[in-house]
Protein backbone atom coordinates (compact mmCIF):
# COMPACT_ATOMS: atom_id res chain seq x y z
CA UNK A 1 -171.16 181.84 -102.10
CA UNK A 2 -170.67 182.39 -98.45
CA UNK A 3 -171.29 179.80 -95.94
CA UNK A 4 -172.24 180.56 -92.71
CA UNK A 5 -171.71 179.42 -89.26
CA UNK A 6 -173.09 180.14 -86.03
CA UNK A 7 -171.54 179.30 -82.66
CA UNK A 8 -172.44 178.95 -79.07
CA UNK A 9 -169.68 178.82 -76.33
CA UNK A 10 -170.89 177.24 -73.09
CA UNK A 11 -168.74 176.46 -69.83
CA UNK A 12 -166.02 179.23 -68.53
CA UNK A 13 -163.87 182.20 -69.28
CA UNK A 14 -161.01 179.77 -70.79
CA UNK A 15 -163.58 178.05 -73.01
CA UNK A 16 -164.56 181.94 -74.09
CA UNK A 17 -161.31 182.10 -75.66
CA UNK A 18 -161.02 178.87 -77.63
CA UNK A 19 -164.35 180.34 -79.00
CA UNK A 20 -162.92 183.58 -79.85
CA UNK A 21 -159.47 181.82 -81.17
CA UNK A 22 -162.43 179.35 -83.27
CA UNK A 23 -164.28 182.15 -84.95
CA UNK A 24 -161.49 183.21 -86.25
CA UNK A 25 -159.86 180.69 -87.59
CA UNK A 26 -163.95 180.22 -89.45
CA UNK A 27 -163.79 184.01 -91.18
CA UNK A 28 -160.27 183.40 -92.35
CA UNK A 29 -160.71 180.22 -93.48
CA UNK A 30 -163.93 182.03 -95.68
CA UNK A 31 -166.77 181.28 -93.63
CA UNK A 32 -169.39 183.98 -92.50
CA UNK A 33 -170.74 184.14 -88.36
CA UNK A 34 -174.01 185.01 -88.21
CA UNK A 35 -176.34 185.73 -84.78
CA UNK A 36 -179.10 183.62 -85.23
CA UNK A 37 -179.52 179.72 -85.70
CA UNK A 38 -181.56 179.89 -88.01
CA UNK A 39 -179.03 181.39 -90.52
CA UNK A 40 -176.30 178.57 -90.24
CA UNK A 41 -175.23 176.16 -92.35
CA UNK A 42 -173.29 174.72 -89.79
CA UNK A 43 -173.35 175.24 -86.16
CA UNK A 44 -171.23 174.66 -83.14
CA UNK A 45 -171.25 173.62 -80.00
CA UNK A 46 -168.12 174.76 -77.58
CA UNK A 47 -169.02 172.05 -75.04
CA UNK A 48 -168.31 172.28 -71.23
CA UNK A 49 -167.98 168.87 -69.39
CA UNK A 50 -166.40 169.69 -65.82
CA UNK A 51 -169.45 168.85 -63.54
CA UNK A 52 -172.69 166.29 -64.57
CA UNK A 53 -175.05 169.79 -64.34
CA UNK A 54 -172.42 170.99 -67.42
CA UNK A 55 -172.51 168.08 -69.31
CA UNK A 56 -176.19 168.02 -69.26
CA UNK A 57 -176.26 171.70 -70.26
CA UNK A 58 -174.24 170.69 -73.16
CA UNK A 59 -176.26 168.25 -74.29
CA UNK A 60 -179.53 169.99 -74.00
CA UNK A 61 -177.74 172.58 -76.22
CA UNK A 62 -176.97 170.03 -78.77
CA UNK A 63 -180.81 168.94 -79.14
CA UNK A 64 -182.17 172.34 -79.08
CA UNK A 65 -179.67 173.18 -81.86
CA UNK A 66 -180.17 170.23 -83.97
CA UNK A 67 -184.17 171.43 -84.28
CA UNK A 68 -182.57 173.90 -87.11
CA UNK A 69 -181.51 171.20 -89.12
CA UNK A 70 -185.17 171.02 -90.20
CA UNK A 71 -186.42 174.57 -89.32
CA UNK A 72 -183.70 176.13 -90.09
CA UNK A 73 -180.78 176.05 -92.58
CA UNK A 74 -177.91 173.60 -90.94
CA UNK A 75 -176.23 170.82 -92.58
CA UNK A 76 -173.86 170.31 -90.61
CA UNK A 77 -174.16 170.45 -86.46
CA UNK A 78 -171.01 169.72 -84.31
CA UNK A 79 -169.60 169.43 -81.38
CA UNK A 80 -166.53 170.48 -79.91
CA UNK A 81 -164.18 171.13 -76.76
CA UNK A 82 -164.32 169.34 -73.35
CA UNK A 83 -166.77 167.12 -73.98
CA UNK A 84 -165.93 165.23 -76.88
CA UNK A 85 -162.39 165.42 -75.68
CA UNK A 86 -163.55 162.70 -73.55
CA UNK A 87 -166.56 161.16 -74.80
CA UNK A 88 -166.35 161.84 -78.17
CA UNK A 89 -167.61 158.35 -79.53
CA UNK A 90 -170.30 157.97 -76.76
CA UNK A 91 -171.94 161.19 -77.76
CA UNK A 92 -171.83 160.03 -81.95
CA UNK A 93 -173.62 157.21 -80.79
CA UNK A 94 -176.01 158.75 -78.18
CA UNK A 95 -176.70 161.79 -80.45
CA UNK A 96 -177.51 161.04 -83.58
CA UNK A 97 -177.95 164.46 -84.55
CA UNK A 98 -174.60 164.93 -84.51
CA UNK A 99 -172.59 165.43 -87.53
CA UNK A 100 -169.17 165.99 -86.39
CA UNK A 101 -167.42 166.09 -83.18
CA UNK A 102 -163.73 167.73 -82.39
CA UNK A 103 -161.72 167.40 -78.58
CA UNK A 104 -159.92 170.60 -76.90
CA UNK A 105 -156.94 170.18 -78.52
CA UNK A 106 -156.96 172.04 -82.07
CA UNK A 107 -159.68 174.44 -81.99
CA UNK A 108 -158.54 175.81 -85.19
CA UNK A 109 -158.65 172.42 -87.14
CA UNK A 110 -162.39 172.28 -86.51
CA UNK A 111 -162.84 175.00 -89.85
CA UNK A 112 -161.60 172.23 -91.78
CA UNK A 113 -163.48 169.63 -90.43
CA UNK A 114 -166.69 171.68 -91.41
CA UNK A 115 -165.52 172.41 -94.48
CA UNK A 116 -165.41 168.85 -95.45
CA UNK A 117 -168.47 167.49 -93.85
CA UNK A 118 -170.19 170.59 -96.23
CA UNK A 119 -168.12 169.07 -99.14
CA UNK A 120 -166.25 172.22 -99.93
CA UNK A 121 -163.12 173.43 -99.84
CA UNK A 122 -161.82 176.35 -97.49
CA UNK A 123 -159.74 179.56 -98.32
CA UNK A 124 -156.95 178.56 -96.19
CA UNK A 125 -156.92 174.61 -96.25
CA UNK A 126 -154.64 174.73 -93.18
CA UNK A 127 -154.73 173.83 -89.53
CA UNK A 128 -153.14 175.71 -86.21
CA UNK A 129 -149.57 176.88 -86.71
CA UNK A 130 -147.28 179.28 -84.47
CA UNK A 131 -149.69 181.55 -82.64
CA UNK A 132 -153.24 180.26 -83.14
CA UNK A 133 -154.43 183.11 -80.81
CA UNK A 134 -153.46 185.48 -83.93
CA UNK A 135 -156.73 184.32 -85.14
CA UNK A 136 -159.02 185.77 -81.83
CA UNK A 137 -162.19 187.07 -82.76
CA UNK A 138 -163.28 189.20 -79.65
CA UNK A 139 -166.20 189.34 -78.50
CA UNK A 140 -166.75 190.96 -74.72
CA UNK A 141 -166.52 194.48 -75.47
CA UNK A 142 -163.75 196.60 -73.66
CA UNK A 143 -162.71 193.46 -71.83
CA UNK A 144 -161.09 190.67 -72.76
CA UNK A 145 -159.38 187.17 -71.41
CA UNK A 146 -156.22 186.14 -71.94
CA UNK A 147 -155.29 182.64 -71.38
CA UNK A 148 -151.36 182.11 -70.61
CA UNK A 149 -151.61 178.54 -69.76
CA UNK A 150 -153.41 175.29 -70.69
CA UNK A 151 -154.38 172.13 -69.07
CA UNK A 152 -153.75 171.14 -65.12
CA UNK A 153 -151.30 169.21 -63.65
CA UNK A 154 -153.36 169.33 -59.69
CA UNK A 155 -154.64 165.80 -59.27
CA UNK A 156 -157.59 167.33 -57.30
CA UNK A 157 -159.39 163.79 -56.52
CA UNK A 158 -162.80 165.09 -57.72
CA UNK A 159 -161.50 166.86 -61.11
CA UNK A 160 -161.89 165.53 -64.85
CA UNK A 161 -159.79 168.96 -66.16
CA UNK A 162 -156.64 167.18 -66.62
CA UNK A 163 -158.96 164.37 -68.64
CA UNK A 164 -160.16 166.75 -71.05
CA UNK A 165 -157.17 169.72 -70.91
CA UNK A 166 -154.11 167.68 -70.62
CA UNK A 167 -151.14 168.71 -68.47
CA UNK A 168 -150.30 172.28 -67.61
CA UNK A 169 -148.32 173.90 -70.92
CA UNK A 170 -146.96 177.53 -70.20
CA UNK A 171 -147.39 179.70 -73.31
CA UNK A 172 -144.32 181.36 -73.92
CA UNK A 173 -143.87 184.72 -72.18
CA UNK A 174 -143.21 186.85 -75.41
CA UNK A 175 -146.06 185.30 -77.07
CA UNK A 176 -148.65 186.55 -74.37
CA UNK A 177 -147.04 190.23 -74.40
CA UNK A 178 -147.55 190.44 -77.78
CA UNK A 179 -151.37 189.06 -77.69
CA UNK A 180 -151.37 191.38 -74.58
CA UNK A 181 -150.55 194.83 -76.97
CA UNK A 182 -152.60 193.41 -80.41
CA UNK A 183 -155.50 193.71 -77.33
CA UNK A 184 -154.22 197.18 -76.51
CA UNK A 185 -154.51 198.08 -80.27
CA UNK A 186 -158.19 196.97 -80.37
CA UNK A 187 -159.37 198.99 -77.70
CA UNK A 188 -159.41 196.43 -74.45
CA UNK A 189 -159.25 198.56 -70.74
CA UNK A 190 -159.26 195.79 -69.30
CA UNK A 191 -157.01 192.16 -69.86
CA UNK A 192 -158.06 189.22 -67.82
CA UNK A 193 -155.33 186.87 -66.80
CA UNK A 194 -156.59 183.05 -66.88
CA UNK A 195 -155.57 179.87 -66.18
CA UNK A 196 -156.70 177.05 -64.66
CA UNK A 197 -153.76 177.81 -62.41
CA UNK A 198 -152.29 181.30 -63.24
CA UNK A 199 -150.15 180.60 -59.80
CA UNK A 200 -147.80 177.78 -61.07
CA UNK A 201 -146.92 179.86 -64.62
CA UNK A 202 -144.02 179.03 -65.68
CA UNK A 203 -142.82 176.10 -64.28
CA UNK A 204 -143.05 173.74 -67.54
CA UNK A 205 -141.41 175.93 -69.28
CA UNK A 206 -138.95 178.19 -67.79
CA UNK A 207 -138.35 175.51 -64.66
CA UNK A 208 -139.07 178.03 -62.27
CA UNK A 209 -141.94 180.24 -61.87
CA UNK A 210 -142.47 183.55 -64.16
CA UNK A 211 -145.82 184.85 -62.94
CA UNK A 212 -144.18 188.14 -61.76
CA UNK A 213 -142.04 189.07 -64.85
CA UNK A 214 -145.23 188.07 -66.87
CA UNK A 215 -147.21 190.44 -64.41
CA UNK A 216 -144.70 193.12 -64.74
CA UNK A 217 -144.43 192.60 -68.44
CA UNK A 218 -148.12 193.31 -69.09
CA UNK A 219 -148.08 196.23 -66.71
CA UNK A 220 -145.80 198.15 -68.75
CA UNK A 221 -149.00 198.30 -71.08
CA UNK A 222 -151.20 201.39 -70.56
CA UNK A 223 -154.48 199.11 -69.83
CA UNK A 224 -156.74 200.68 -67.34
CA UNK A 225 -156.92 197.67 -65.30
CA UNK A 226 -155.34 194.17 -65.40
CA UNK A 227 -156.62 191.20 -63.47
CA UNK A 228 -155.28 188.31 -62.25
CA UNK A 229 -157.67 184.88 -61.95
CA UNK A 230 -157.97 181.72 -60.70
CA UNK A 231 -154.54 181.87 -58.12
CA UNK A 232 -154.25 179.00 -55.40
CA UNK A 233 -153.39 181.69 -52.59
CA UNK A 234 -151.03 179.02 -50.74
CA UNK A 235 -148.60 178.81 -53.73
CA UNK A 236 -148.76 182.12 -55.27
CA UNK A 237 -145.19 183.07 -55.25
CA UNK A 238 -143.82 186.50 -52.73
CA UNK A 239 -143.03 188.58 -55.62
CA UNK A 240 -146.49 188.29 -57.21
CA UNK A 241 -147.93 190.05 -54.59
CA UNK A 242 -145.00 193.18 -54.40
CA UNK A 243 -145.70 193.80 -58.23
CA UNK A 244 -149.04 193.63 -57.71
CA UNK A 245 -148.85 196.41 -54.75
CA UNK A 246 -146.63 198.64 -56.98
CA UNK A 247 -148.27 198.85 -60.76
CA UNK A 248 -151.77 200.79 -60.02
CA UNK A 249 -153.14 199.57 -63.54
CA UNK A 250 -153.16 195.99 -61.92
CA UNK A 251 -156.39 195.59 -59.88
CA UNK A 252 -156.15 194.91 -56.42
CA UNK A 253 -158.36 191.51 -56.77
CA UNK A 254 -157.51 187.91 -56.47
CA UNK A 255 -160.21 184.94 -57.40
CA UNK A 256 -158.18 182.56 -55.00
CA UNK A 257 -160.63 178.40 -55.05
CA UNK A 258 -160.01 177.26 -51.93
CA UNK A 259 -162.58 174.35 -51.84
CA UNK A 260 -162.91 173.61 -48.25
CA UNK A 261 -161.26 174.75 -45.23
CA UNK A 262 -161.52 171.09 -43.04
CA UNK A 263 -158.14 169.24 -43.44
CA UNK A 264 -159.84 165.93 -43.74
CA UNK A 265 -161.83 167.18 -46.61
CA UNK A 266 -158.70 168.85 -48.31
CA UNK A 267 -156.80 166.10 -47.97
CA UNK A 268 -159.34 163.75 -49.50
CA UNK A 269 -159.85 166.81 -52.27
CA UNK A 270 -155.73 165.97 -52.73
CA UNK A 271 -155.16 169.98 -52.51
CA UNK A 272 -152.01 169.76 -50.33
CA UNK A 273 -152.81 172.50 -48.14
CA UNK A 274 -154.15 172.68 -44.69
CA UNK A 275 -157.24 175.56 -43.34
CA UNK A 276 -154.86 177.33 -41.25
CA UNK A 277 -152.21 177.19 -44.27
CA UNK A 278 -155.04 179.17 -46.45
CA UNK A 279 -156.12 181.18 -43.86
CA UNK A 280 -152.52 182.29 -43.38
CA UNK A 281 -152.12 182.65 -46.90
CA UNK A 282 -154.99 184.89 -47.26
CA UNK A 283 -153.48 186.97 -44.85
CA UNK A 284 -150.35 187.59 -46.37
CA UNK A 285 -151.90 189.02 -49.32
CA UNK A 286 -153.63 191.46 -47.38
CA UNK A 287 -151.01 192.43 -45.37
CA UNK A 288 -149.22 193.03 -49.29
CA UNK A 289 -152.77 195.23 -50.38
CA UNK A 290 -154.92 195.80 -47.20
CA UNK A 291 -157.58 197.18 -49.90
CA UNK A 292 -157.97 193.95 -51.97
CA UNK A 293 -161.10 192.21 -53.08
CA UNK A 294 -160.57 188.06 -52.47
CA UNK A 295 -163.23 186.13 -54.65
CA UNK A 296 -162.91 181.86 -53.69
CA UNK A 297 -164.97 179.04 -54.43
CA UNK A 298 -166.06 176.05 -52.06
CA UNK A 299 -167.56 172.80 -52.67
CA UNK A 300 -170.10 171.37 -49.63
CA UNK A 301 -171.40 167.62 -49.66
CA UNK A 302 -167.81 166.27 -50.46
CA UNK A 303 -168.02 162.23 -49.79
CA UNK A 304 -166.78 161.97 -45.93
CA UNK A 305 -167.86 165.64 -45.12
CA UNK A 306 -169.26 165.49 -41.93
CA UNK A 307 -171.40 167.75 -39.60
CA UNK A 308 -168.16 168.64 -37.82
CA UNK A 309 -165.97 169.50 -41.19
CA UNK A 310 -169.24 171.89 -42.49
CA UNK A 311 -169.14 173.39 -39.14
CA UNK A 312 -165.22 174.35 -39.62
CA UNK A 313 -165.70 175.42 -43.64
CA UNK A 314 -168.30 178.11 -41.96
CA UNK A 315 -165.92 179.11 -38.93
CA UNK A 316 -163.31 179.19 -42.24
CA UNK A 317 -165.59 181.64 -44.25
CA UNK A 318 -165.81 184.22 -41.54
CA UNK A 319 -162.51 184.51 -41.04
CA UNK A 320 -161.58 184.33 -44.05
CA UNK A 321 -163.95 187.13 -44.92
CA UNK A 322 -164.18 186.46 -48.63
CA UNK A 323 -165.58 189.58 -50.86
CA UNK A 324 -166.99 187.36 -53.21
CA UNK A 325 -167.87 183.65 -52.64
CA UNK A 326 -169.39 181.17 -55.04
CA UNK A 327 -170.67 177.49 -54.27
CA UNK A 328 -171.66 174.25 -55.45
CA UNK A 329 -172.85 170.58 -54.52
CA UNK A 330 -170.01 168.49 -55.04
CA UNK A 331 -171.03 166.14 -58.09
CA UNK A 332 -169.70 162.67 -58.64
CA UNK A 333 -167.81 162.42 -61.52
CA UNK A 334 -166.79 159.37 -63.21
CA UNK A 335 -163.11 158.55 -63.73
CA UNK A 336 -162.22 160.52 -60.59
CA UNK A 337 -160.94 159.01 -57.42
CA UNK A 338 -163.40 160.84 -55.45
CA UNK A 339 -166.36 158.91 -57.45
CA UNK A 340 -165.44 156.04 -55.48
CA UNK A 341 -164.61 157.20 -52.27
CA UNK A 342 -167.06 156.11 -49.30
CA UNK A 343 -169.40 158.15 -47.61
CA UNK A 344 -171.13 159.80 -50.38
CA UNK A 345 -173.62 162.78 -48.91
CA UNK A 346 -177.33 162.54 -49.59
CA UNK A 347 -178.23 165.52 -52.31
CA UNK A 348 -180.82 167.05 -50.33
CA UNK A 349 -178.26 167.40 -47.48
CA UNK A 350 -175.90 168.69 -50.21
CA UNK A 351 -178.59 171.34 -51.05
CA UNK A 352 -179.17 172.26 -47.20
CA UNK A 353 -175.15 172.88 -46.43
CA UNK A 354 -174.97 174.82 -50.23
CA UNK A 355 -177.93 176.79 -48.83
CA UNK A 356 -176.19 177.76 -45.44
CA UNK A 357 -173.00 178.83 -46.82
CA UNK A 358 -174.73 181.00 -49.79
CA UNK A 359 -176.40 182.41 -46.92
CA UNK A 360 -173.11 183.35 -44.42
CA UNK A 361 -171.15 184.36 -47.77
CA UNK A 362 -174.35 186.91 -48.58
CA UNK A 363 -173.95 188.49 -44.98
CA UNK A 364 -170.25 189.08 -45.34
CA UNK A 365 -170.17 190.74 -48.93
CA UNK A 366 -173.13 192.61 -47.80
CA UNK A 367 -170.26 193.88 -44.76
CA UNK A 368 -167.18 193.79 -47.12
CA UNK A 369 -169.03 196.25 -49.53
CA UNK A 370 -169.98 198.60 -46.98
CA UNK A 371 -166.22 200.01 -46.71
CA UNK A 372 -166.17 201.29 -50.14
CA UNK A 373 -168.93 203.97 -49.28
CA UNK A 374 -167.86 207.57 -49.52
CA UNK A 375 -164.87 206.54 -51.48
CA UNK A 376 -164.47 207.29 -55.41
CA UNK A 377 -163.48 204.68 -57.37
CA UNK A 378 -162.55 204.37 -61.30
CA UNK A 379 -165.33 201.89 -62.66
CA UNK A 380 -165.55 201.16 -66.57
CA UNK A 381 -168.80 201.45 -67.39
CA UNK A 382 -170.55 198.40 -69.10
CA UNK A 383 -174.24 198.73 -69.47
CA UNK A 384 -177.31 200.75 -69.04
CA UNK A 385 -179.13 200.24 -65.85
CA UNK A 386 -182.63 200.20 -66.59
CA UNK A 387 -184.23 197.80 -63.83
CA UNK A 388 -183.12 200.97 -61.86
CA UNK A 389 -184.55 203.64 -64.08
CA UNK A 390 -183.61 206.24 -66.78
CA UNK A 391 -179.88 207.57 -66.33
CA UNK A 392 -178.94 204.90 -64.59
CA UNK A 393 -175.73 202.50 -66.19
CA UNK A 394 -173.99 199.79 -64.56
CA UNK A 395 -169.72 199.33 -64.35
CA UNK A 396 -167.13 197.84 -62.63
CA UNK A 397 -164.21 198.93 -60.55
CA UNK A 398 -160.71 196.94 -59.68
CA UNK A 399 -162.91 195.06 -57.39
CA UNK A 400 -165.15 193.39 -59.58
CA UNK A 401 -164.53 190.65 -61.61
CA UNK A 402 -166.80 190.39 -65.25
CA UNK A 403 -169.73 188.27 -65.18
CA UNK A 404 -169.04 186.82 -61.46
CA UNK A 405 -169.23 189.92 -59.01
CA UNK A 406 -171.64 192.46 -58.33
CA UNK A 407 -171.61 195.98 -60.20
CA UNK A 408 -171.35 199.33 -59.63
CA UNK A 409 -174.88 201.34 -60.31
CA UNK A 410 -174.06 204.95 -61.43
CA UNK A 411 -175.63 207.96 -62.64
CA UNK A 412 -173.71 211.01 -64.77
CA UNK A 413 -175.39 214.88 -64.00
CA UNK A 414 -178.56 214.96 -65.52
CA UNK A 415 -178.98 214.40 -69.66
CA UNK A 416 -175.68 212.80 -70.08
CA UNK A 417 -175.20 209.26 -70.89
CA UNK A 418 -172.24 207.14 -70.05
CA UNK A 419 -169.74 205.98 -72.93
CA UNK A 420 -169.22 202.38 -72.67
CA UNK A 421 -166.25 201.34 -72.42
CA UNK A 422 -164.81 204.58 -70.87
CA UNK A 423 -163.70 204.70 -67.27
CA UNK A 424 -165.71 207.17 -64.53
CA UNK A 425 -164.77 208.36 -61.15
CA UNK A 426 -167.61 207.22 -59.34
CA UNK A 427 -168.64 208.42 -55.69
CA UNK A 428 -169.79 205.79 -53.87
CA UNK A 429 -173.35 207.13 -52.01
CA UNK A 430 -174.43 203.13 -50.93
CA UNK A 431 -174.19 199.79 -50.63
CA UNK A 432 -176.25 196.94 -51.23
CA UNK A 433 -176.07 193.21 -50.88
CA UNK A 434 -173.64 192.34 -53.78
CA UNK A 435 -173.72 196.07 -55.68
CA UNK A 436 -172.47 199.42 -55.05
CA UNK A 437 -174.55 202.70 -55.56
CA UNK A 438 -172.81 206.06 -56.41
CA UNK A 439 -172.76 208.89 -58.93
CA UNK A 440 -170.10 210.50 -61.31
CA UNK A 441 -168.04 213.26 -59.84
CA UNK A 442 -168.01 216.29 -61.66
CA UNK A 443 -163.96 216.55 -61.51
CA UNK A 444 -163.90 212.83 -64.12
CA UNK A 445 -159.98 212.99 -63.50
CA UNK A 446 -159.58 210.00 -61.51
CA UNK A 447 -158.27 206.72 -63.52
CA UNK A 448 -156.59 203.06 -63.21
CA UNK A 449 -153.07 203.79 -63.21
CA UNK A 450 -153.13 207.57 -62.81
């Protein structure tokens, strides 16, 4: 008899992964995935617990799930990841409907832990050894993530990721290669560098840092685009940026989190770096690839952040002329530093300073995107496009991220339909706020790294 097993992986890109690396560590140890709820015997919850909204999310996922265990047929309903790696016996108690609940540090050891609160026995009664990302189950089509560090060793005074990832561990250089080409083998255009700080790789392990050979490394791969995430632009390292400039295949796109761009604020944030310093930084990367998309991340409502620091984090964001921006209301988070710090900001002021800045960051992609008109750009198409109409599919080029950005809408000469996962030369015809508009050129020659 087969038992099934259905999971649901909440948070970010990294938790993705763990999800993927999860699943299959289930079908080898025996176990079946199914889609739906309502088919598991056991199902599981990849937790997110960075911010209060997360957490919350989490939980609301836990009692919606836990309605199969008399609808449906689950026996067994767990928990697992970030979470639990920090509240683990709060959440038994608090959630009764709990059955099980597993931290962020073996993923694959959850398998057995199911298979015992089932009461049977799995095919491989072993837990993670050597390269548990052997075991990936993939899941996102032609693109996939690949996670060459763990944990964070930036004491960012408002952060619980070191609580429930542990210090920064380097995975050995060979060891992502090789993930990098069984990824190749399966049919991935496009491989996703992540980290929670892909700009300090190395250090832990090599004493020094290795981000470049690793970059140069993977480019010797025949992917049609490979991305680099999640980079703190003051401390990404000279020779970085040349190999990015050199190897076409890697896109010319940085997702570089700022946070702020006050110095009191970034100073009370603890992230060692001043506005002008990031400013300056930013421009050193362009003057490396004048062409590249900069995605960053700010926090408003900080504890301290007065009118006059808001003011300077919007005179920051225009010059710093981000492509892509995203935001949030900072949330007090127990166990942090910043939890305690005076001067915490009203929520509906919070809520008035996210509003502002969503609204200056809308006005300057709206600007940034306008460049790319009447040029032709490789974009991997993803989707159809039907909120636009029949023919129309939806892709990506090097300067769009997955899930985060804004597309590229596209339409082929009349009666074809795009191949997903294929890459298009794409005229763009238009812009809009956060998507470009174009059309396939008949001459389909142009690709990443041609």
């Amino acid at each position: 008899m087969k038992h099934t097993i259905y999971l649901l992986s909440l948070g970010c890109a990294k938790n993705l992964v763990d999800s993927e690396v999860m699943a299959g560590a289930f079908e080898r140890d025996g176990f079946v995935m199914v889609d739906e709820p309502a088919q598991a015997e056991a199902i599981v919850i990849n937790t997110c617990g960075f911010i209060e909204a997360a957490k919350k999310e989490s939980i609301a996922a836990i009692l919606d799930m836990a309605a199969y265990k008399e609808s449906g047929r689950c026996r067994v309903l767990a928990a697992v990841g970030c979470m639990p790696e920090k509240y683990a016996a709060d959440m038994l108690e608090a959630l009764p409907e709990l059955d099980a609940v597993s931290g962020s540090r073996d993923y694959v050891g959850v398998s057995a832990l199911l298979a015992r609160k089932l009461g049977i026995a799995p095919s491989c009664p072993h837990s993670a050894s050597g390269d548990s990302y052997l075991l990936r189950k993939l899941t996102t089509g032609a693109v996939a993530y690949l996670k060459i560090a763990e944990g964070c060793d930036n004491q960012c005074s408002y952060c619980l990721i070191p609580q429930l990832r542990g210090p920064y561990v380097s995975r050995p250089l060979e060891e992502i290669v090789a993930e990098a080409q069984r990824l190749l083998e399966a049919g991935i255009k496009e491989v996703v560098l992540i980290a929670q700080d892909t700009s300090c790789y190395g250090y832990d392990l090599y004493g020094r840092n290795r981000l470049a050979d690793l970059l140069l490394a993977v480019a010797e791969l025949p992917f049609a685009m490979i991305r680099l995430l999640y980079a703190y632009p003051d401390t990404l390292p000279e020779n970085v940026l040349q190999v990015m400039a050199a190897h076409p295949n890697i896109c010319h796109y940085l997702d570089v989190p700022v946070q702020h761009g006050a110095d009191p604020i970034l100073r009370a944030m603890n992230r060692n770096t001043s506005g002008q310093e990031l400013l300056t930084a930013l421009q050193r990367i362009r003057t490396y690839m004048p062409d590249i998309a900069l995605r960053s991340t700010v926090m408003v409502g900080f504890p301290g952040e007065t009118e006059e620091d808001f003011a300077t984090l919007l005179d920051f964001l225009q010059q710093a002329q981000f492509d892509w921006l995203g935001a949030f209301a900072y949330s007090q988070e127990e166990d942090t530093p910043a939890a305690e710090m005076p001067g915490q900001i009203d929520e509906d002021i919070k809520q008035e300073r996210l509003a502002q800045v969503m609204q200056l960051a809308a006005v300057i992609t709206e600007k940034r995107l306008q460049r790319f008109v009447g040029q032709t750009l490789p974009v991997l198409a993803e989707s159809p496009a039907e909120e636009r109409g029949p023919g129309w599919f939806a892709g990506r080029s090097q300067y769009h991220a997955p899930e985060v950005d804004g597309v590229v809408y596209f339409q082929l000469p009349a009666g074809q339909a795009a191949v997903f996962g294929e890459i298009y030369a794409v005229q763009i015809t238009d812009s809009e706020i956060y998507d470009l508009i174009g059309h396939v050129v008949s001459d389909n020659s142009l690709k990443r790294g041609e």
